[in-house]
N, C-alpha and C. Protein backbone atom coordinates (compact mmCIF):
# COMPACT_ATOMS: atom_id res chain seq x y z
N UNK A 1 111.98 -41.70 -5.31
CA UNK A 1 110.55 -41.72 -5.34
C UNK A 1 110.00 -42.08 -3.97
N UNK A 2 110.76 -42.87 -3.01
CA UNK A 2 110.39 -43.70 -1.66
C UNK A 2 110.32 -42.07 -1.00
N UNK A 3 111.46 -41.29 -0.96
CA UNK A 3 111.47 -40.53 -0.08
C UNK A 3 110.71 -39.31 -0.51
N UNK A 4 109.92 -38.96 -1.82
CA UNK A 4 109.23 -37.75 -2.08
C UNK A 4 107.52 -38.59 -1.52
N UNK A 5 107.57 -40.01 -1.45
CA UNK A 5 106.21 -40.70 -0.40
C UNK A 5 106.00 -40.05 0.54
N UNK A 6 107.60 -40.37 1.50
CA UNK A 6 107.79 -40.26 2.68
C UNK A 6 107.17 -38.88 2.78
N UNK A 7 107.85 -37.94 1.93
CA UNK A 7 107.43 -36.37 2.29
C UNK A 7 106.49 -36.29 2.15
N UNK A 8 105.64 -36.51 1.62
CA UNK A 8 103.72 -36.49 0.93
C UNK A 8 103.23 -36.93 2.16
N UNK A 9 103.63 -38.29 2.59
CA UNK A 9 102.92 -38.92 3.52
C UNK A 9 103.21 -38.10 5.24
N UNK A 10 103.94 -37.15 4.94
CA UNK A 10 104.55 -36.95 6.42
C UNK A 10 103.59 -35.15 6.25
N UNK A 11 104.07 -34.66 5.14
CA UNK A 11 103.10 -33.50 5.29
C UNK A 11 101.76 -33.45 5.16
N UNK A 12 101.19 -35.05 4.53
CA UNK A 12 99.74 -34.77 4.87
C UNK A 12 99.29 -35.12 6.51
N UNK A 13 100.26 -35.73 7.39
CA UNK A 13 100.08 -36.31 8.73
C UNK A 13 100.00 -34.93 9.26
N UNK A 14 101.13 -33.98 8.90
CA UNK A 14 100.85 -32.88 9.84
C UNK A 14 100.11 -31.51 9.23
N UNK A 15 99.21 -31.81 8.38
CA UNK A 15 98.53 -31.04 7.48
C UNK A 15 97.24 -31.95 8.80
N UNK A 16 96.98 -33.27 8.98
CA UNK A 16 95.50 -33.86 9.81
C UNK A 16 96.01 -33.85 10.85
N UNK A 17 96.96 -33.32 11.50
CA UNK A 17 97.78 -33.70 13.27
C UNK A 17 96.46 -32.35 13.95
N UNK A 18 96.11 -31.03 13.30
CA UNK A 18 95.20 -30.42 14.34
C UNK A 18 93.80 -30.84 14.37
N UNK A 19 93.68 -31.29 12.87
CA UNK A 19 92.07 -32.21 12.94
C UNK A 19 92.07 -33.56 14.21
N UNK A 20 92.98 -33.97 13.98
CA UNK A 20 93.14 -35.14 15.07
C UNK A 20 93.05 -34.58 16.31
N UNK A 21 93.61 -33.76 17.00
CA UNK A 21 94.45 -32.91 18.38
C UNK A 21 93.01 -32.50 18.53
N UNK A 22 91.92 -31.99 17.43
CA UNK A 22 90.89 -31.10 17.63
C UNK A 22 89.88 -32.25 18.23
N UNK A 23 89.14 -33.40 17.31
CA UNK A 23 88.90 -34.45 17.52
C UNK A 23 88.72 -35.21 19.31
N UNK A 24 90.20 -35.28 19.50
CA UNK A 24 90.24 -36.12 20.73
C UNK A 24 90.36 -34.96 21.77
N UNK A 25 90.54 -33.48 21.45
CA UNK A 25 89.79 -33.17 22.76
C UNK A 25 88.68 -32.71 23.46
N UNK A 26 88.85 -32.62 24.72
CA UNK A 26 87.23 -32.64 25.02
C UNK A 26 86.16 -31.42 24.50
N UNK A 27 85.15 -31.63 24.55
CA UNK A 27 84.37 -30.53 23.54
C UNK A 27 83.94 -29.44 24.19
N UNK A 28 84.18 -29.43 25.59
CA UNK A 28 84.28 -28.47 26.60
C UNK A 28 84.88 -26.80 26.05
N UNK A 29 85.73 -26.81 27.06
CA UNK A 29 85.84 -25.00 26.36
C UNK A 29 87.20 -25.00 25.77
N UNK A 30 87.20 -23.68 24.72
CA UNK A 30 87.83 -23.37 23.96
C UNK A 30 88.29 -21.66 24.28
N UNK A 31 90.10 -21.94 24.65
CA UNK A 31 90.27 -20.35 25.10
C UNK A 31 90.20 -19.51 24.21
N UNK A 32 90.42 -18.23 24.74
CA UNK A 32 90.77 -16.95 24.14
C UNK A 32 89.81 -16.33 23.06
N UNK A 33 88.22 -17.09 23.15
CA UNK A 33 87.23 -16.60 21.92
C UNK A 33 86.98 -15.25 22.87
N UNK A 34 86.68 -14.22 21.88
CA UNK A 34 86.29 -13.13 21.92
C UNK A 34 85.00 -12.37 22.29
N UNK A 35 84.22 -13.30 21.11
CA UNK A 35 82.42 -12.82 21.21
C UNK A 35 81.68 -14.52 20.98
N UNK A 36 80.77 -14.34 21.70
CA UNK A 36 80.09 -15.45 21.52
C UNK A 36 78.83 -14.87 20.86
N UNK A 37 78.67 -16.11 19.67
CA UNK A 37 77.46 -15.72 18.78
C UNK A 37 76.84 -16.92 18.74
N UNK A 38 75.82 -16.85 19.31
CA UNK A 38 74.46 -17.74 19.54
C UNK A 38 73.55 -17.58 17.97
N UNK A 39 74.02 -19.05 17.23
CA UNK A 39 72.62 -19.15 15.79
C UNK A 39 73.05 -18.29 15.03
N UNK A 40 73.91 -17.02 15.61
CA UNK A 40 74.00 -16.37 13.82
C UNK A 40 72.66 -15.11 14.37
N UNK A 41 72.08 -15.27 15.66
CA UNK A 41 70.85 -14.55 16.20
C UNK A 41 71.14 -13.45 17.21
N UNK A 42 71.80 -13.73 17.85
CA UNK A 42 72.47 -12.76 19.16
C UNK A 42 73.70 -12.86 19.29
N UNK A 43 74.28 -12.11 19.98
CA UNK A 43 76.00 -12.56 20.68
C UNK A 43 76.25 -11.37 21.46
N UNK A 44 77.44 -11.56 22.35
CA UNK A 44 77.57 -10.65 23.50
C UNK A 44 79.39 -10.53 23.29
N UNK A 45 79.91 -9.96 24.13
CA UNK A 45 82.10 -9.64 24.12
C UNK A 45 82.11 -10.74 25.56
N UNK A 46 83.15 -11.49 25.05
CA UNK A 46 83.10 -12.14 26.18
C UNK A 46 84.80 -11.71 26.93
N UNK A 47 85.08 -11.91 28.43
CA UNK A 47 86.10 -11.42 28.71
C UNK A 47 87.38 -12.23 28.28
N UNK A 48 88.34 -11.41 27.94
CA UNK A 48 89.53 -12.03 27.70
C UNK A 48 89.55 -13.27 28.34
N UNK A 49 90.35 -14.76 27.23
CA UNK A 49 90.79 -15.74 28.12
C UNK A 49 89.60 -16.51 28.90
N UNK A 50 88.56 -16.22 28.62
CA UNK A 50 87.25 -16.86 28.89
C UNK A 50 87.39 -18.26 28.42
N UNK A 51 86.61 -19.10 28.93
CA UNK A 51 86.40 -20.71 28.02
C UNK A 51 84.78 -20.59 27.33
N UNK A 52 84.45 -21.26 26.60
CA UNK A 52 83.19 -21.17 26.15
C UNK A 52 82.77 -22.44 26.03
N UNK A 53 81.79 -23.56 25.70
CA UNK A 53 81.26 -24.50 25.52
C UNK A 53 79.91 -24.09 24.94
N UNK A 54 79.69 -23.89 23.48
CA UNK A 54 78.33 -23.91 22.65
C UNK A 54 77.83 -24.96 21.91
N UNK A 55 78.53 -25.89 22.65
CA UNK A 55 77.94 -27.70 21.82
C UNK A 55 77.04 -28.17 22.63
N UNK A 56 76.65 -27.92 23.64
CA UNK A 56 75.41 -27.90 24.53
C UNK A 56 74.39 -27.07 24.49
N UNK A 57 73.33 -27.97 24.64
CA UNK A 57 71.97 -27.26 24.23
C UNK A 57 71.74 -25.78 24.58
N UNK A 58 71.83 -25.63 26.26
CA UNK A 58 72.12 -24.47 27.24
C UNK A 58 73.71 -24.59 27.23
N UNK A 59 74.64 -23.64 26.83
CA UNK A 59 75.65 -23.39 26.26
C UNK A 59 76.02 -22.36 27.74
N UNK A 60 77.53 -22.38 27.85
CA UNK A 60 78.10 -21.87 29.21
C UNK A 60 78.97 -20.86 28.56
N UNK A 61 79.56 -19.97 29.61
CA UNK A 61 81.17 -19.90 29.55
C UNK A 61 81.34 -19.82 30.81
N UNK A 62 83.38 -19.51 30.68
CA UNK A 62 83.56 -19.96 32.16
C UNK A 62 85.10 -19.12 32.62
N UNK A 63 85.09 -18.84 33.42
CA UNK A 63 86.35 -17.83 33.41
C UNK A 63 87.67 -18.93 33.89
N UNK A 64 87.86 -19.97 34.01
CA UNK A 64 88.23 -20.97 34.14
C UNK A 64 88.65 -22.46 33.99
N UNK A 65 89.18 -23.28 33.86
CA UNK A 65 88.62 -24.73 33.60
C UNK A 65 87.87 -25.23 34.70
N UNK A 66 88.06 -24.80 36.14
CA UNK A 66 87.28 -25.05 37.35
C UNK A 66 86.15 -24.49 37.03
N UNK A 67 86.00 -23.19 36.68
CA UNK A 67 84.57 -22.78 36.21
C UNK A 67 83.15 -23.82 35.17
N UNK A 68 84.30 -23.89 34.28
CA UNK A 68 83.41 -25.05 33.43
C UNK A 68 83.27 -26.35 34.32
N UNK A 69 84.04 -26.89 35.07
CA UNK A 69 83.58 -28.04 35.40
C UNK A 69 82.85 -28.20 36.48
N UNK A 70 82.28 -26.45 37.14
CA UNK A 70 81.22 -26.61 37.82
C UNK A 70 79.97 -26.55 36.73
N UNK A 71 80.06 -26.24 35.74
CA UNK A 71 78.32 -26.27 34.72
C UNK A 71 78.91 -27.73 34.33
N UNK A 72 80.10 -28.40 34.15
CA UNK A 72 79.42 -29.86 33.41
C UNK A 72 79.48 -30.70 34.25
N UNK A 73 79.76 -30.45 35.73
CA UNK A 73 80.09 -31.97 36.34
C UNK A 73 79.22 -31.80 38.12
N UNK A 74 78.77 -30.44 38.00
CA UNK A 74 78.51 -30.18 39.26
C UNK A 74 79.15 -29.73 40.14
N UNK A 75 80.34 -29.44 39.54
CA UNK A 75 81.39 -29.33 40.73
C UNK A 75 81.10 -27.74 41.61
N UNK A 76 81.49 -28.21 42.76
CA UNK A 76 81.15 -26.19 43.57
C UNK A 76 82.37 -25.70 42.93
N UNK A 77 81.75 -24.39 42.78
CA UNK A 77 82.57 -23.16 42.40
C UNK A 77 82.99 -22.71 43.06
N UNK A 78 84.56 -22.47 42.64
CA UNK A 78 86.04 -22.15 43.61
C UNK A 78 86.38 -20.66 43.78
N UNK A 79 86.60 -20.32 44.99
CA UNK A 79 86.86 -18.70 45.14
C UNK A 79 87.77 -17.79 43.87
N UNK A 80 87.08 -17.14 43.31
CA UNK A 80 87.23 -16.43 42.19
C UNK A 80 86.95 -16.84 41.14
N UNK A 81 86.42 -18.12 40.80
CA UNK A 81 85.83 -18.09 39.85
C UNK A 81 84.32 -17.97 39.25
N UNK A 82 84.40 -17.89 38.23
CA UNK A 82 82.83 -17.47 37.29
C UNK A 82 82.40 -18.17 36.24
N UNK A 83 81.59 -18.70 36.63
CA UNK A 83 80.55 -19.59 35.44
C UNK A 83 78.97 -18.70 34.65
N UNK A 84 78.85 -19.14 33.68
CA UNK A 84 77.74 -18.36 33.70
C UNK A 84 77.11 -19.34 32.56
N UNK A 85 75.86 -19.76 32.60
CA UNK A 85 75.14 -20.96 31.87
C UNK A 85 73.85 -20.02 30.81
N UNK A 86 73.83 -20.28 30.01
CA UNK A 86 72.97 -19.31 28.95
C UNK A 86 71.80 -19.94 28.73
N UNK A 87 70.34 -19.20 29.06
CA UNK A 87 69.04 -20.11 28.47
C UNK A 87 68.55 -19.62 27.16
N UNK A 88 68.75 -20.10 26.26
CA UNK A 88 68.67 -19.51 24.73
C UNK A 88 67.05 -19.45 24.52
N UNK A 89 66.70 -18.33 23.69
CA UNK A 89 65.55 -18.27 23.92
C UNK A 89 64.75 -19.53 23.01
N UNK A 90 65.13 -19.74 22.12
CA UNK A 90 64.64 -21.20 21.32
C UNK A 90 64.40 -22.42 22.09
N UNK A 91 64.96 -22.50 22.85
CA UNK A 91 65.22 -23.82 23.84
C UNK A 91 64.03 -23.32 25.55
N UNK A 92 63.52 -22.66 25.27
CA UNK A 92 62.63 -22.17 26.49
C UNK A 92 61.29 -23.27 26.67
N UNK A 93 60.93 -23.39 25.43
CA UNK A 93 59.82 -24.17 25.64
C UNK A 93 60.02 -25.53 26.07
N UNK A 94 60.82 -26.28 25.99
CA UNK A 94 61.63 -27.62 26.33
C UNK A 94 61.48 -27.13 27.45
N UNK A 95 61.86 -26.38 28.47
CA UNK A 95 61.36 -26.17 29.81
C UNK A 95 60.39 -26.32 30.45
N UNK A 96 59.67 -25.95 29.50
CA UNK A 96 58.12 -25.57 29.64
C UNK A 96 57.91 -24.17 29.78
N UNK A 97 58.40 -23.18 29.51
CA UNK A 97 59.08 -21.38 30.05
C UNK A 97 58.34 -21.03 28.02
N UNK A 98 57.27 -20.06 28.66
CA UNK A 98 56.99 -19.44 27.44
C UNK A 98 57.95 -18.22 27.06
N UNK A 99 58.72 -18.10 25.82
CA UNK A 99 59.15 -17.25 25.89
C UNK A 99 59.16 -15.76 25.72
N UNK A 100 59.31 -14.65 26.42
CA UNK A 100 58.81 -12.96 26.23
C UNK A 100 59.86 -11.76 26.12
N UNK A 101 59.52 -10.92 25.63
CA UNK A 101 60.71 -10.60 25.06
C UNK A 101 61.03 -9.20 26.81
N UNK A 102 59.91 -9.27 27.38
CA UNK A 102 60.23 -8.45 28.72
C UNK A 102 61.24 -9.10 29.96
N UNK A 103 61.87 -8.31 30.07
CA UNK A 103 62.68 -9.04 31.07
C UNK A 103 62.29 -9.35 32.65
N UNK A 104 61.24 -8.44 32.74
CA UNK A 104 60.73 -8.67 34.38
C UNK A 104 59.77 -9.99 34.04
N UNK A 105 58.64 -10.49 33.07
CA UNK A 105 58.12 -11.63 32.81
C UNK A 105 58.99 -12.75 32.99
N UNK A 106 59.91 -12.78 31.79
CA UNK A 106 60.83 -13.93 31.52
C UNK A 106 61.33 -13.92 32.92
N UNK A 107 61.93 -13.19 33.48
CA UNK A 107 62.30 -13.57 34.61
C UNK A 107 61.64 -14.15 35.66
N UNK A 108 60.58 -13.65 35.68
CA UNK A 108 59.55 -14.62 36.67
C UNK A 108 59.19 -15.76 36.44
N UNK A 109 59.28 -15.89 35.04
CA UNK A 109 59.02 -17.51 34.86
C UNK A 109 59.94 -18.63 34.85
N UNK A 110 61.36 -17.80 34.61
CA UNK A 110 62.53 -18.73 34.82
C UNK A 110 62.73 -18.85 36.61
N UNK A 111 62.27 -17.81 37.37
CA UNK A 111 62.42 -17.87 38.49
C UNK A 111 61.50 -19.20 39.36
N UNK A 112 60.11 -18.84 38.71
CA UNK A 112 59.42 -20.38 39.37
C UNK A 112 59.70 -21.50 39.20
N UNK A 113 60.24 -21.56 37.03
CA UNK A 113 60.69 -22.91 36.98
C UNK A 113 61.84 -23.56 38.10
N UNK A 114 62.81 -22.46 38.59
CA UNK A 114 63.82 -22.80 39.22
C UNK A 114 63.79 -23.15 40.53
N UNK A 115 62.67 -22.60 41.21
CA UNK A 115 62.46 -22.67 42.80
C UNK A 115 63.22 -22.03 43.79
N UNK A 116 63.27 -22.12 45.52
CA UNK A 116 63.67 -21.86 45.70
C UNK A 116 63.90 -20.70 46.26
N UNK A 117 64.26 -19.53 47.41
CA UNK A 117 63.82 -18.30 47.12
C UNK A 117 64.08 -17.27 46.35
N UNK A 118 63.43 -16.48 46.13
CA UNK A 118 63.48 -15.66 44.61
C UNK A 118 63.27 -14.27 45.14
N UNK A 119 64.08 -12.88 45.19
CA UNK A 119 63.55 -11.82 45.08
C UNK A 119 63.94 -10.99 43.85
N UNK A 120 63.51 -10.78 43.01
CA UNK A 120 64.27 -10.17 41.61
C UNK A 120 64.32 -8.76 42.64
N UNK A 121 65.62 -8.29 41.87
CA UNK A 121 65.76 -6.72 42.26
C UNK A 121 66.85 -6.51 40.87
N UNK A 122 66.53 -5.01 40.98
CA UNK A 122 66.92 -4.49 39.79
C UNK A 122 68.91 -4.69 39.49
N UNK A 123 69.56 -4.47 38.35
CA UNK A 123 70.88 -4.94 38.40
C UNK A 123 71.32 -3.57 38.22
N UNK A 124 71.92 -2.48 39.50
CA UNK A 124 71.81 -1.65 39.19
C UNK A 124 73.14 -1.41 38.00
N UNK A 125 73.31 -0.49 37.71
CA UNK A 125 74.34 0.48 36.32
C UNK A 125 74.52 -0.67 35.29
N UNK A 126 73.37 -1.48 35.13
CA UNK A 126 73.34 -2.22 34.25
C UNK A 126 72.57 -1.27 32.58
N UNK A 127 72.97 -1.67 31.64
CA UNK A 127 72.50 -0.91 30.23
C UNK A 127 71.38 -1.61 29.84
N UNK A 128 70.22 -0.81 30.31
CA UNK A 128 68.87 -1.41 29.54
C UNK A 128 68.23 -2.23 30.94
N UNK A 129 67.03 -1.96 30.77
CA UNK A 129 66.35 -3.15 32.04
C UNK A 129 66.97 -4.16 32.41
N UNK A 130 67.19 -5.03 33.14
CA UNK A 130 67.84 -5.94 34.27
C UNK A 130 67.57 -6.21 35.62
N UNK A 131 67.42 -7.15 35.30
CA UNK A 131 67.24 -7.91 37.24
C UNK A 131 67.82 -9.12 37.38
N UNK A 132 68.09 -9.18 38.78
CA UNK A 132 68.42 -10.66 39.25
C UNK A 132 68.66 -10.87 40.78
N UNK A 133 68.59 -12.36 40.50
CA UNK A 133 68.24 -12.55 42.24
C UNK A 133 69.13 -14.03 42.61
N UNK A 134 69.36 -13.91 43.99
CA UNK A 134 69.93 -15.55 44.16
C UNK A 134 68.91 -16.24 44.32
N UNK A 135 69.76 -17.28 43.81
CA UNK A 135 68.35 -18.66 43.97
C UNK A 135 68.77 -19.74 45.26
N UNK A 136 68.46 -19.38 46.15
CA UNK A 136 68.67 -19.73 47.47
C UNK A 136 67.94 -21.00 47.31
N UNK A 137 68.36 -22.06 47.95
CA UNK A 137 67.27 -23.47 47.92
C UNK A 137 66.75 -23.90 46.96
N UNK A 138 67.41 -23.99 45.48
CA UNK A 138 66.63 -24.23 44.32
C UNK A 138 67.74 -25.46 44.11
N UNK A 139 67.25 -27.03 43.80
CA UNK A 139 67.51 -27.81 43.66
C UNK A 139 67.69 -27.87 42.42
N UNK A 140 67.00 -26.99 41.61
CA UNK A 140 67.31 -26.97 40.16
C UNK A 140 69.03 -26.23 39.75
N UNK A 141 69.47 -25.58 40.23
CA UNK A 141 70.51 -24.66 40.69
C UNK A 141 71.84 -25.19 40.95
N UNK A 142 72.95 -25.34 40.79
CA UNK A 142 74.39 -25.38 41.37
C UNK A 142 74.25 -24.38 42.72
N UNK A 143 74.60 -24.80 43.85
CA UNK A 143 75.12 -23.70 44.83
C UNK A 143 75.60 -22.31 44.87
N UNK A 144 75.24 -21.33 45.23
CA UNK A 144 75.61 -19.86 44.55
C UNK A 144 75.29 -20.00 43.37
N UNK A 145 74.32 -20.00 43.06
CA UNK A 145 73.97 -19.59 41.41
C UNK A 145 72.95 -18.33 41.78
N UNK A 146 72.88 -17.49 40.39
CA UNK A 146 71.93 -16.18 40.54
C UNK A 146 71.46 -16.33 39.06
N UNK A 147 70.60 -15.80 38.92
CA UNK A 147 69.98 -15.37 37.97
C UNK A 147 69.72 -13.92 37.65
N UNK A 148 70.28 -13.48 36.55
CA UNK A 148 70.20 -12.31 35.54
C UNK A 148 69.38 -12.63 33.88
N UNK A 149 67.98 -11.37 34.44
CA UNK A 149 67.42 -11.33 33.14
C UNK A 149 67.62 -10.15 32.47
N UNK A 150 67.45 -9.77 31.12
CA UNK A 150 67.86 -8.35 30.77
C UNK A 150 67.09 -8.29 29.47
N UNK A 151 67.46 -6.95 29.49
CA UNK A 151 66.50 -6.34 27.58
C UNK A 151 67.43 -6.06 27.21
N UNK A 152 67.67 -6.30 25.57
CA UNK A 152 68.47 -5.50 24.57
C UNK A 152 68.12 -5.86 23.42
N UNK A 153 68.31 -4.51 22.46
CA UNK A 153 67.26 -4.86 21.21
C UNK A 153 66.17 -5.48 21.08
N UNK A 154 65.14 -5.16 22.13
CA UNK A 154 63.81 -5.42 21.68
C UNK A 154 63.74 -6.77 22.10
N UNK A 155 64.89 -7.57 22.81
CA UNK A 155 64.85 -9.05 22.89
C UNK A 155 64.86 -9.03 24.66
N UNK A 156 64.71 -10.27 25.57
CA UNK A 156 65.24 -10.59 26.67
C UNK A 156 66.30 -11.45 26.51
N UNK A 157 67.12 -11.48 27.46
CA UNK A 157 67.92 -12.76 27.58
C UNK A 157 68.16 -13.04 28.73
N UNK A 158 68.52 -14.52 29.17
CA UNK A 158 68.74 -15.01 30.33
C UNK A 158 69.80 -15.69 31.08
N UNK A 159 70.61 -15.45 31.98
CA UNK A 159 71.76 -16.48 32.55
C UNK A 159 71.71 -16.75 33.39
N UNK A 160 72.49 -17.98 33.94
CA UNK A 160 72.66 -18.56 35.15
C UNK A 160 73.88 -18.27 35.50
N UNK A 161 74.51 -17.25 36.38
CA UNK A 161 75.56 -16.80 36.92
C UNK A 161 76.11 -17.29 38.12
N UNK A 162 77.39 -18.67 38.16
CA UNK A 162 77.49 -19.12 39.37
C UNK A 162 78.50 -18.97 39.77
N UNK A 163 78.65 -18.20 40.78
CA UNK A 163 79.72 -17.66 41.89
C UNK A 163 79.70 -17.16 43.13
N UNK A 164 80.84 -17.31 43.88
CA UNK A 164 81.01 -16.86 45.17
C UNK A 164 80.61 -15.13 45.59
N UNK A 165 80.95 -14.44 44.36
CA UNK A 165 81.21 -13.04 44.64
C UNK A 165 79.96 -12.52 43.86
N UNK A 166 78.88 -12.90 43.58
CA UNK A 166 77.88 -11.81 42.37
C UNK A 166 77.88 -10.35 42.55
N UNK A 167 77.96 -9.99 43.54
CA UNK A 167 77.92 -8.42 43.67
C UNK A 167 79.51 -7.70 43.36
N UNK A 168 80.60 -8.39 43.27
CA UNK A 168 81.62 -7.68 42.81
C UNK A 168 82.45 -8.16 41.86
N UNK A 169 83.04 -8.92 41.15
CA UNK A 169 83.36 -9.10 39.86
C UNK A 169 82.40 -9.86 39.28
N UNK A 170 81.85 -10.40 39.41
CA UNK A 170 80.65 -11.08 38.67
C UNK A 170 79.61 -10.19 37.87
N UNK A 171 79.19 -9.42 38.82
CA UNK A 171 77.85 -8.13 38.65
C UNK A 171 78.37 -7.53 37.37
N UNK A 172 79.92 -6.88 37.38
CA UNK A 172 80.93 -6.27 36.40
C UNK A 172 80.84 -6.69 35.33
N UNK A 173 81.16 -8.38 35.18
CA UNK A 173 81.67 -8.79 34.16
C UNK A 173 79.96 -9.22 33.17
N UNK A 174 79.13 -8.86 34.08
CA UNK A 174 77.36 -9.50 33.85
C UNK A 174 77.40 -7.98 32.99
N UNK A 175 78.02 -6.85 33.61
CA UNK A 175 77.35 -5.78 32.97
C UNK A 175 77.88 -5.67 31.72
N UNK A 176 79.23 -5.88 31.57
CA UNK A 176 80.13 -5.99 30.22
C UNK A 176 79.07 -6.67 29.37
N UNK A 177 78.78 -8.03 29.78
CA UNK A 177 78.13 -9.10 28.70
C UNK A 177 76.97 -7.92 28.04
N UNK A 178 75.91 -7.75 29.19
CA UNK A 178 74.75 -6.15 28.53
C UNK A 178 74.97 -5.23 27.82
N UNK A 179 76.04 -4.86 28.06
CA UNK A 179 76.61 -3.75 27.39
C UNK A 179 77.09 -3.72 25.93
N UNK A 180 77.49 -5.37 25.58
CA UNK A 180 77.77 -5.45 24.71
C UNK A 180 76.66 -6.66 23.71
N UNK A 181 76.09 -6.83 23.96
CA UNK A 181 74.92 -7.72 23.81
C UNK A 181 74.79 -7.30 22.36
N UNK A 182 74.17 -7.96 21.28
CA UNK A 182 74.21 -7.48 19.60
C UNK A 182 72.79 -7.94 19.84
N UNK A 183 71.60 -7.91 18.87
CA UNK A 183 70.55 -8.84 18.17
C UNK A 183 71.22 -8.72 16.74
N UNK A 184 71.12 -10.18 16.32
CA UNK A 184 71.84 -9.87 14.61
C UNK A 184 70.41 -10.56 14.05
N UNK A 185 69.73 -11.46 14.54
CA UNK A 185 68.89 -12.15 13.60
C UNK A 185 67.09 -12.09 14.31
N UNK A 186 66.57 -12.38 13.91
CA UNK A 186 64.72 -12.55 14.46
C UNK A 186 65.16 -13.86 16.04
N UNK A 187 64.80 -13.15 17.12
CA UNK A 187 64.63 -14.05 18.16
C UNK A 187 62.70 -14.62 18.26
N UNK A 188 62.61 -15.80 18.72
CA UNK A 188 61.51 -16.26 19.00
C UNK A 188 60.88 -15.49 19.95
């Protein structure tokens, strides 16, 4: 009877060993997700082996663990990697950023909130309207950060794209996200 305990007690330990493992680690990113789905409202394909972090208000991903720990810690972003920080449209007004479903508006208004210099120009062989610009001198900003606004399904959406390279794997992997962009639910 001691040892059918033992077994009970040992397979329920490793029946709670991934709740535990899950628990104590950090809430940061999680590899190999596929699509990120924002609310059950939107979602986009994210690239293979990506990290994600959606337990934060403004929710990231990150092609990296260096990537993420430039959106949570400040850290500068390291040659080849890619961060990209998401402004959900629900969470706009906490900014003070009215939200619109045009992407040249929204963009201008995320552009002032941000400071800094600003020239939107178009994102070219991007799917559906798009622009973005670096945010040169914006204290609001990580270093090399850009901003990409876009249309799909009738919605805008917005990111903070921070990297060394925006015009060549970055721009790419920005167009993938457009390209694959869903609306599943009513955006604000």
């Amino acid at each position: 009877m001691k040892a059918l305990r033992i077994l009970a007690a040992g397979i329920a330990l490793a029946l709670a060993a991934p709740h535990f493992a899950a628990a104590q680690a950090p809430a940061a990113a999680t590899p190999e997700i596929q699509n990120f789905i924002y609310k059950g409202k939107w979602g986009f394909r994210l690239p293979d082996g990506w990290l994600v972090n959606a337990e934060l208000s403004f929710p990231y991903i990150a092609s990296s663990p260096t990537a993420a720990a430039t959106m949570e810690q400040g850290l500068r972003i390291q040659p080849g990697d890619i961060a990209i920080g998401i402004f959900p449209q629900d969470l706009m007004p906490a900014l003070g950023i009215t939200y619109t479903a045009s992407a040249g508006e929204l963009a201008a208004a995320l552009a002032a909130w941000l400071g800094g210099e600003i020239d939107l120009v178009p994102l070219e062989g991007a799917a559906g309207p798009a622009v973005w610009t670096s945010l040169v001198g914006s204290a609001a900003v990580a270093e090399n950060a850009h901003l990409v606004v876009y249309e799909s399904g009738g919605a805008a959406f917005a990111m903070l794209v921070v990297t060394l390279d925006f015009e060549g794997t970055a721009a790419e992997i920005v167009r993938g996200i457009i390209a694959s962009t869903v609306v599943l639910g009513a955006i604000p």
